[in-house]
N, C-alpha and C. Protein backbone atom coordinates (compact mmCIF):
# COMPACT_ATOMS: atom_id res chain seq x y z
N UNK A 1 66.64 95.41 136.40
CA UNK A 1 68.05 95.70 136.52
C UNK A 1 68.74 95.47 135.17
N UNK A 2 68.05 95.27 134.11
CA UNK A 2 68.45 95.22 132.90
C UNK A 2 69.28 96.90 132.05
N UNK A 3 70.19 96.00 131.27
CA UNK A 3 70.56 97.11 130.78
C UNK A 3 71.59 98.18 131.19
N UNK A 4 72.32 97.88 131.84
CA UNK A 4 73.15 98.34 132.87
C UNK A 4 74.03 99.10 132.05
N UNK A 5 74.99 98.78 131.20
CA UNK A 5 75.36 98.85 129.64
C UNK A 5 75.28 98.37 128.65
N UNK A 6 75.43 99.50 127.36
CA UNK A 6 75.09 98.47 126.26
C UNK A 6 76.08 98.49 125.46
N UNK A 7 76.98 97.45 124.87
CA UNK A 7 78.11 97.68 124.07
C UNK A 7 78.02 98.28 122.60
N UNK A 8 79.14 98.87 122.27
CA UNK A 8 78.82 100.06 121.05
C UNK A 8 79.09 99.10 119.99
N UNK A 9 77.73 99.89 119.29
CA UNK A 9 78.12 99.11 117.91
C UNK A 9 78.37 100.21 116.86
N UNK A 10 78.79 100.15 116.07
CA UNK A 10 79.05 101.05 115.17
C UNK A 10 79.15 100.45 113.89
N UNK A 11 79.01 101.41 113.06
CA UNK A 11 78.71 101.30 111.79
C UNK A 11 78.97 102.68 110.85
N UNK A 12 79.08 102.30 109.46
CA UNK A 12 79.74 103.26 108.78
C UNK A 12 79.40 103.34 107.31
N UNK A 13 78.31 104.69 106.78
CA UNK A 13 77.72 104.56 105.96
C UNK A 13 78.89 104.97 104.73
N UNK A 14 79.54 103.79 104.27
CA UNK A 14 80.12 103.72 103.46
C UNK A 14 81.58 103.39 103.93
N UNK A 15 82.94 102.65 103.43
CA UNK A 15 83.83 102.68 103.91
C UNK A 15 83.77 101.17 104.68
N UNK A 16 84.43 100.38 104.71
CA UNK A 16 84.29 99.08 104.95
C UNK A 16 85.05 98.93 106.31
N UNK A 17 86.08 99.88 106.76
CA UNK A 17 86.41 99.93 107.89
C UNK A 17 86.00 99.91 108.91
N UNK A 18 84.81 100.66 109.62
CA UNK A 18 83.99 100.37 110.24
C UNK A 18 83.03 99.75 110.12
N UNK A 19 82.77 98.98 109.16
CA UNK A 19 81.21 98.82 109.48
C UNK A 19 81.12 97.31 109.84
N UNK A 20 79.69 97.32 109.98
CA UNK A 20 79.31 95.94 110.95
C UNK A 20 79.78 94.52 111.31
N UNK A 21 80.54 94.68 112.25
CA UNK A 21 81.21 93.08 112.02
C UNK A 21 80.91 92.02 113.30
N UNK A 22 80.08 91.70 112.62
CA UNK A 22 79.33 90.31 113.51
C UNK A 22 79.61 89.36 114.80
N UNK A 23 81.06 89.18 114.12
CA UNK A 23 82.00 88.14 114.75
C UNK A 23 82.31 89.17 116.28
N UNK A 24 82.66 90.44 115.76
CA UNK A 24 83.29 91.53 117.03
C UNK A 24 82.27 91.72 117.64
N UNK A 25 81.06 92.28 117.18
CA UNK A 25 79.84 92.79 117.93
C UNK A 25 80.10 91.21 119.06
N UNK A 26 79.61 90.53 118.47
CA UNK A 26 79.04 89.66 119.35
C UNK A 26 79.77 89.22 121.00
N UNK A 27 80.99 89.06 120.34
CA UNK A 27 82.37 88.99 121.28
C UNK A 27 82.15 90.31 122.44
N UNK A 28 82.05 91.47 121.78
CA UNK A 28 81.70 92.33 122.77
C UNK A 28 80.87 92.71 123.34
N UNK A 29 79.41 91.98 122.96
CA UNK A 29 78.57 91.46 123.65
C UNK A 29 78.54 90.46 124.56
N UNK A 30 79.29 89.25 124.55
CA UNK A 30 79.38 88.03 125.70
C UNK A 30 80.50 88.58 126.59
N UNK A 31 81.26 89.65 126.74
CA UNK A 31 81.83 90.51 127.59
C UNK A 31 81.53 90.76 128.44
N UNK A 32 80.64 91.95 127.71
CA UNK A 32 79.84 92.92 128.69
C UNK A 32 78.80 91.86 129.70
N UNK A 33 78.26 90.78 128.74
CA UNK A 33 77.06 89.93 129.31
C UNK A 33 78.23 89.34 130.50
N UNK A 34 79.05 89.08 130.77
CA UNK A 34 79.72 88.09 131.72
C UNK A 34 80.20 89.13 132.88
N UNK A 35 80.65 90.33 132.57
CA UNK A 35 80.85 91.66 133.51
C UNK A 35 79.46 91.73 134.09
N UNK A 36 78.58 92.20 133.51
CA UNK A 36 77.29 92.52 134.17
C UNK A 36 76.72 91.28 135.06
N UNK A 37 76.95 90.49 134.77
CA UNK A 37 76.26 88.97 135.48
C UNK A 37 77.21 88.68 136.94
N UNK A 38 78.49 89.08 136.52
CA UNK A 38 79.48 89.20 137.58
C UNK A 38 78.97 90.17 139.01
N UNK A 39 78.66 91.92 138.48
CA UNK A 39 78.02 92.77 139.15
C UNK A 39 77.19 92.25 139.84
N UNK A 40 75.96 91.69 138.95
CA UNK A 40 74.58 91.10 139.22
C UNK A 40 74.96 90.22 140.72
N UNK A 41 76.07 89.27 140.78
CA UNK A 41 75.67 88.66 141.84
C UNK A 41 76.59 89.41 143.03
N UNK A 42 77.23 90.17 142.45
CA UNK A 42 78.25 90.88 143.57
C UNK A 42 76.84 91.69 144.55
N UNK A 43 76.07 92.27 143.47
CA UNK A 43 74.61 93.10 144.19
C UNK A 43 73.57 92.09 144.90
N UNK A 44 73.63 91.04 144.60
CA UNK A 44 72.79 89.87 145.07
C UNK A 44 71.63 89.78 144.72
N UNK A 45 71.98 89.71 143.40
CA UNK A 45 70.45 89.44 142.37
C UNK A 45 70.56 87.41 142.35
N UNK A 46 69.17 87.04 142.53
CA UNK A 46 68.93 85.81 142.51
C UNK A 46 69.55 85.44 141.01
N UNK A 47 70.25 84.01 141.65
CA UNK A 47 70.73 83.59 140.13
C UNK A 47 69.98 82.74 139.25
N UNK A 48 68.74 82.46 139.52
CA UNK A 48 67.42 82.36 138.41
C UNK A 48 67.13 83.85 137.69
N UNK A 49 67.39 84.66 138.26
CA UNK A 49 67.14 86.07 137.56
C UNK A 49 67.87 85.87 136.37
N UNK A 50 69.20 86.07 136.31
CA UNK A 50 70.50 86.03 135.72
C UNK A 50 70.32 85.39 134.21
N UNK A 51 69.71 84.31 133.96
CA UNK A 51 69.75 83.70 132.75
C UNK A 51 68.39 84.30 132.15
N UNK A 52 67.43 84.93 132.76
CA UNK A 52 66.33 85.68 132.18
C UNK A 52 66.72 86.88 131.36
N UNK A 53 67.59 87.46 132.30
CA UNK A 53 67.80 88.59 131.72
C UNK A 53 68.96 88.42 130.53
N UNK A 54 70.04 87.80 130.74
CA UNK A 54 70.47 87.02 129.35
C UNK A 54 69.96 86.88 127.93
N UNK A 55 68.46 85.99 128.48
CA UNK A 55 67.62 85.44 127.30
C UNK A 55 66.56 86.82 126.92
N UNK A 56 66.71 87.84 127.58
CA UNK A 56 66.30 88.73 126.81
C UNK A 56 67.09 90.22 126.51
N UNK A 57 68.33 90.18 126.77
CA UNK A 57 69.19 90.84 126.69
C UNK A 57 69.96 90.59 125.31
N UNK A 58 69.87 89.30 125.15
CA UNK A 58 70.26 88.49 124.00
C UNK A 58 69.38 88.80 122.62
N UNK A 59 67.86 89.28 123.30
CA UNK A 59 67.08 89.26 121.93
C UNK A 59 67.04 90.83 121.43
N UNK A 60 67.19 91.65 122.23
CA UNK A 60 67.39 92.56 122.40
C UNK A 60 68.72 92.94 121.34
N UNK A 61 69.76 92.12 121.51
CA UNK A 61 71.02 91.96 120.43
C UNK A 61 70.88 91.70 119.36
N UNK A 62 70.01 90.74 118.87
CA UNK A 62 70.00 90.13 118.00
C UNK A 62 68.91 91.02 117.05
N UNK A 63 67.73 91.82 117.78
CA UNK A 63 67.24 92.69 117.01
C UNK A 63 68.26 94.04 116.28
N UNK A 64 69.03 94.15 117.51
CA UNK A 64 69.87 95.35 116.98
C UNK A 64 70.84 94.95 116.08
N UNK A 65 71.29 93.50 116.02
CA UNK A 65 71.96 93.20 115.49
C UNK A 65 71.68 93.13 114.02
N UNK A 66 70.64 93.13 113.23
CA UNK A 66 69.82 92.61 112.23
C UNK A 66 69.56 93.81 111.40
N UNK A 67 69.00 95.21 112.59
CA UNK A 67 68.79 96.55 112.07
C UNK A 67 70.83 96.87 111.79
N UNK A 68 71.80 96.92 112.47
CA UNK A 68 73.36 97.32 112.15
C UNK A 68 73.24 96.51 110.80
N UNK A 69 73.34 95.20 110.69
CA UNK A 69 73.19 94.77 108.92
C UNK A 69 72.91 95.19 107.97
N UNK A 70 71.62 95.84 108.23
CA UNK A 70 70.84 96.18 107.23
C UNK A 70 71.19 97.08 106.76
N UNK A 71 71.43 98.29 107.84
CA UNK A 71 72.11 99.98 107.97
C UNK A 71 73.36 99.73 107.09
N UNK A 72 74.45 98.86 107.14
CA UNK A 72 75.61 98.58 106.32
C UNK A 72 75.53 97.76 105.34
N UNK A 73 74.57 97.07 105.46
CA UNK A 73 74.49 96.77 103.66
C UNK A 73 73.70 98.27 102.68
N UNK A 74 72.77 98.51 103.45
CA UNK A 74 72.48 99.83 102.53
C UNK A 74 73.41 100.54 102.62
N UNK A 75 73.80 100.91 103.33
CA UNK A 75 75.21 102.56 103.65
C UNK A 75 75.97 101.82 102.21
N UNK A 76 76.58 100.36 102.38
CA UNK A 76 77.72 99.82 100.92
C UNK A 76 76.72 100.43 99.36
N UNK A 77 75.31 100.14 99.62
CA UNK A 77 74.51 100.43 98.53
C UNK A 77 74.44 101.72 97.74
N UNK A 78 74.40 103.12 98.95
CA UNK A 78 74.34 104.26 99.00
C UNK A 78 75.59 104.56 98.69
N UNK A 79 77.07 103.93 98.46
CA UNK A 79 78.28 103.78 98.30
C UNK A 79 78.31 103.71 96.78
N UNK A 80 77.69 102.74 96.31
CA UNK A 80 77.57 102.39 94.94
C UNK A 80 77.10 103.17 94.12
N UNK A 81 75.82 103.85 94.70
CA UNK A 81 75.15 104.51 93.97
C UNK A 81 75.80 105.52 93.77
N UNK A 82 76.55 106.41 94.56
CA UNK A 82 77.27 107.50 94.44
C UNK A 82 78.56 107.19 93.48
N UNK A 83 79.06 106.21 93.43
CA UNK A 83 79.84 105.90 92.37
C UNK A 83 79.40 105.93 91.27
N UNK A 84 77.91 105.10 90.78
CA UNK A 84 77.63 105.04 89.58
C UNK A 84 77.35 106.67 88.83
N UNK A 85 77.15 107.45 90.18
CA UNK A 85 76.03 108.75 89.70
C UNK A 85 77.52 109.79 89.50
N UNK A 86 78.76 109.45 90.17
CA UNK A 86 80.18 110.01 89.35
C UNK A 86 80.34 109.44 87.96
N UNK A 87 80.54 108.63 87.89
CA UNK A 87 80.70 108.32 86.21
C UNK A 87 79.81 108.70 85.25
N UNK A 88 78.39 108.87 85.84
CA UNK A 88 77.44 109.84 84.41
C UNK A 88 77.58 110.94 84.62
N UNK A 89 78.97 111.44 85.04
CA UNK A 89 79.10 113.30 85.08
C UNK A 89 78.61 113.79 83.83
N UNK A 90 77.72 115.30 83.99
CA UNK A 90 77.97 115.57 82.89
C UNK A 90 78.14 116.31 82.47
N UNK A 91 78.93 116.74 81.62
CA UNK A 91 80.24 117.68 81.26
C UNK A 91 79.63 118.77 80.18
N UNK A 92 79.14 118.23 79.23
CA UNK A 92 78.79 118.63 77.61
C UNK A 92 77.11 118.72 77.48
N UNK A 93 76.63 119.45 76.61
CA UNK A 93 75.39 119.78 76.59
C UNK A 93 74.77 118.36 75.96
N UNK A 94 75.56 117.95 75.33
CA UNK A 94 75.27 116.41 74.45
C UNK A 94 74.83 115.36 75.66
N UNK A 95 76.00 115.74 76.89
CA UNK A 95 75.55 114.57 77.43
C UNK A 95 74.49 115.04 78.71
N UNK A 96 74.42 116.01 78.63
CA UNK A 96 73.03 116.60 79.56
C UNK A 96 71.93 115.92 78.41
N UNK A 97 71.86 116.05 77.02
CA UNK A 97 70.53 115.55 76.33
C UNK A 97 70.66 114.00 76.56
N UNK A 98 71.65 113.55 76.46
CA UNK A 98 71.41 111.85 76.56
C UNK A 98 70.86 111.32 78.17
N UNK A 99 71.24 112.10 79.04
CA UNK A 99 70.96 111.36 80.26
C UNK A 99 69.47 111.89 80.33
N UNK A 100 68.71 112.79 79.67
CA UNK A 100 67.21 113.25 80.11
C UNK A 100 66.42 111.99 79.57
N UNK A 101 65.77 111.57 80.69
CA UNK A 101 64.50 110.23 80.75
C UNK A 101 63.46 110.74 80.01
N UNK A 102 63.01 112.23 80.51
CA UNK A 102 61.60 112.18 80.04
C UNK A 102 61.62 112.68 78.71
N UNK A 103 60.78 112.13 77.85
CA UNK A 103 60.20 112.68 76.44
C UNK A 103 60.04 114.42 76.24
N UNK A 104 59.03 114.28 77.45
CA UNK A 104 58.66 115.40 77.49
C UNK A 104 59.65 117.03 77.37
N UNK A 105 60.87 116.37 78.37
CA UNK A 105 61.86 117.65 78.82
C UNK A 105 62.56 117.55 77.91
N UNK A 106 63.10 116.14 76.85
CA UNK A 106 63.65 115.82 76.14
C UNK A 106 63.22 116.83 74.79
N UNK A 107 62.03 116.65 74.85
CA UNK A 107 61.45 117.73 73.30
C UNK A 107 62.11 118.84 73.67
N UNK A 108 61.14 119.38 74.62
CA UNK A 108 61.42 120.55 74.71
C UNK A 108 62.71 121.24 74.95
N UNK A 109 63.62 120.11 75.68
CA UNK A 109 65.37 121.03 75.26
C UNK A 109 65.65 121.10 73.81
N UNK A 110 65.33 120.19 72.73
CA UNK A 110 65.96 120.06 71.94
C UNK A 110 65.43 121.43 70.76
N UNK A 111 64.49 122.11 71.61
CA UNK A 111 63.99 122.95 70.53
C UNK A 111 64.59 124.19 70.87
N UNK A 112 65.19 124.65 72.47
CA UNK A 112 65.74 125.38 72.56
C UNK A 112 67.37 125.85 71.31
N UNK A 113 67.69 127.14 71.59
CA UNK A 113 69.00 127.56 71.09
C UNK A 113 69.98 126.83 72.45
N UNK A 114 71.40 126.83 71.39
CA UNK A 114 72.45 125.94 71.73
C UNK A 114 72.55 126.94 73.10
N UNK A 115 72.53 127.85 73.33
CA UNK A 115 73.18 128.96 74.50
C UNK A 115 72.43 128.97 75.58
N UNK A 116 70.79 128.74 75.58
CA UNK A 116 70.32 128.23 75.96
C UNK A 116 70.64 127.01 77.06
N UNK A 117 70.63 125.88 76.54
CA UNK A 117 71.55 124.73 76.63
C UNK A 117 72.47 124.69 77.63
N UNK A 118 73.31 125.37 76.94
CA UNK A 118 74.58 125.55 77.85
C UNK A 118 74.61 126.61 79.22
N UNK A 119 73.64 127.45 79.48
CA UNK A 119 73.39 128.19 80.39
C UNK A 119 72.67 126.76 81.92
N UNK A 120 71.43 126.11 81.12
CA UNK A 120 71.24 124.82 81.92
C UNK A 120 72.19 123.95 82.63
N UNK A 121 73.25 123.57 81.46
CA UNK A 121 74.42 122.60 81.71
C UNK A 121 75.37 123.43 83.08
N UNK A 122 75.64 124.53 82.76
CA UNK A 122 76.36 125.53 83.96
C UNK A 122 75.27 125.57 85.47
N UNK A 123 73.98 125.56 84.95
CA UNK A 123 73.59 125.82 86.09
C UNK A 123 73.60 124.88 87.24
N UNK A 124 73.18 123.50 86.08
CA UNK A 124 73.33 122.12 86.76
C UNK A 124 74.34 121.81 87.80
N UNK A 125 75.69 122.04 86.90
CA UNK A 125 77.10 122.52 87.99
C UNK A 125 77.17 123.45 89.10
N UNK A 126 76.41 123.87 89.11
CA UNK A 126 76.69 125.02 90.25
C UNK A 126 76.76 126.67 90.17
N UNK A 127 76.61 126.44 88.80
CA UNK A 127 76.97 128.27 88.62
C UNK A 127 75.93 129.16 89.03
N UNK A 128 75.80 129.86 89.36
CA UNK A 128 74.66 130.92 89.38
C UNK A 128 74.33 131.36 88.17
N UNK A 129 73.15 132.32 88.36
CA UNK A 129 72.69 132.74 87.00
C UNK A 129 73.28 133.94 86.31
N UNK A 130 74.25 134.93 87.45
CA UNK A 130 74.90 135.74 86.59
C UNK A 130 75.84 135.37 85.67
């Protein structure tokens, strides 16, 4: 008879407004747990049952509770990263050569013509090739 409902948790990959808050989850977890236990004996479930299903209704929370953390500390992470990866916009063919890692792609742009270059830098943005 487990499981009757499960209270919503929500979370929000990025944006601090929604996302995981511990103190609330939980609260709206010992809710629902005190409604359902209420039901439970209104249906005439033995009240040795009652604290079983608690103690694993509870773990059941606490797993989900652990995976919502995790989900919103990464989602804040995936937040960051998208910030950092706005500020290396790049605008200028100069700064298309500074942000290239590899050696390799690095040579070989630099041997290209400037027009060249700048056809890459457009494409990078979005342009098509006409």
């Amino acid at each position: 008879m487990r499981g009757l409902f499960l209270p919503s948790q929500s979370i929000s990959i990025g944006g601090n407004k929604d996302a995981y808050n511990h103190g609330r989850e939980d609260r709206k977890w010992r809710i629902w747990k005190e409604a359902e236990e209420k039901l439970l004996r209104e249906c005439g479930v033995d009240e040795a049952t009652t604290p079983q299903i608690r103690t694993d209704d509870g773990a059941d929370f606490n797993s989900n509770r652990r995976f919502y953390r995790w989900a919103s500390d990464f989602g804040e992470h995936l937040e960051e990263m998208a910030g950092r990866e706005k500020q290396a916009e790049i605008r200028t063919v100069m700064d298309l050569l500074d942000e290239i890692e590899s050696e390799t792609l690095y040579l070989a742009l630099v041997k290209v013509d400037r027009r060249t270059l700048q056809i890459v830098l457009l494409k990078m943005q979005g342009y098509s090739t006409k």
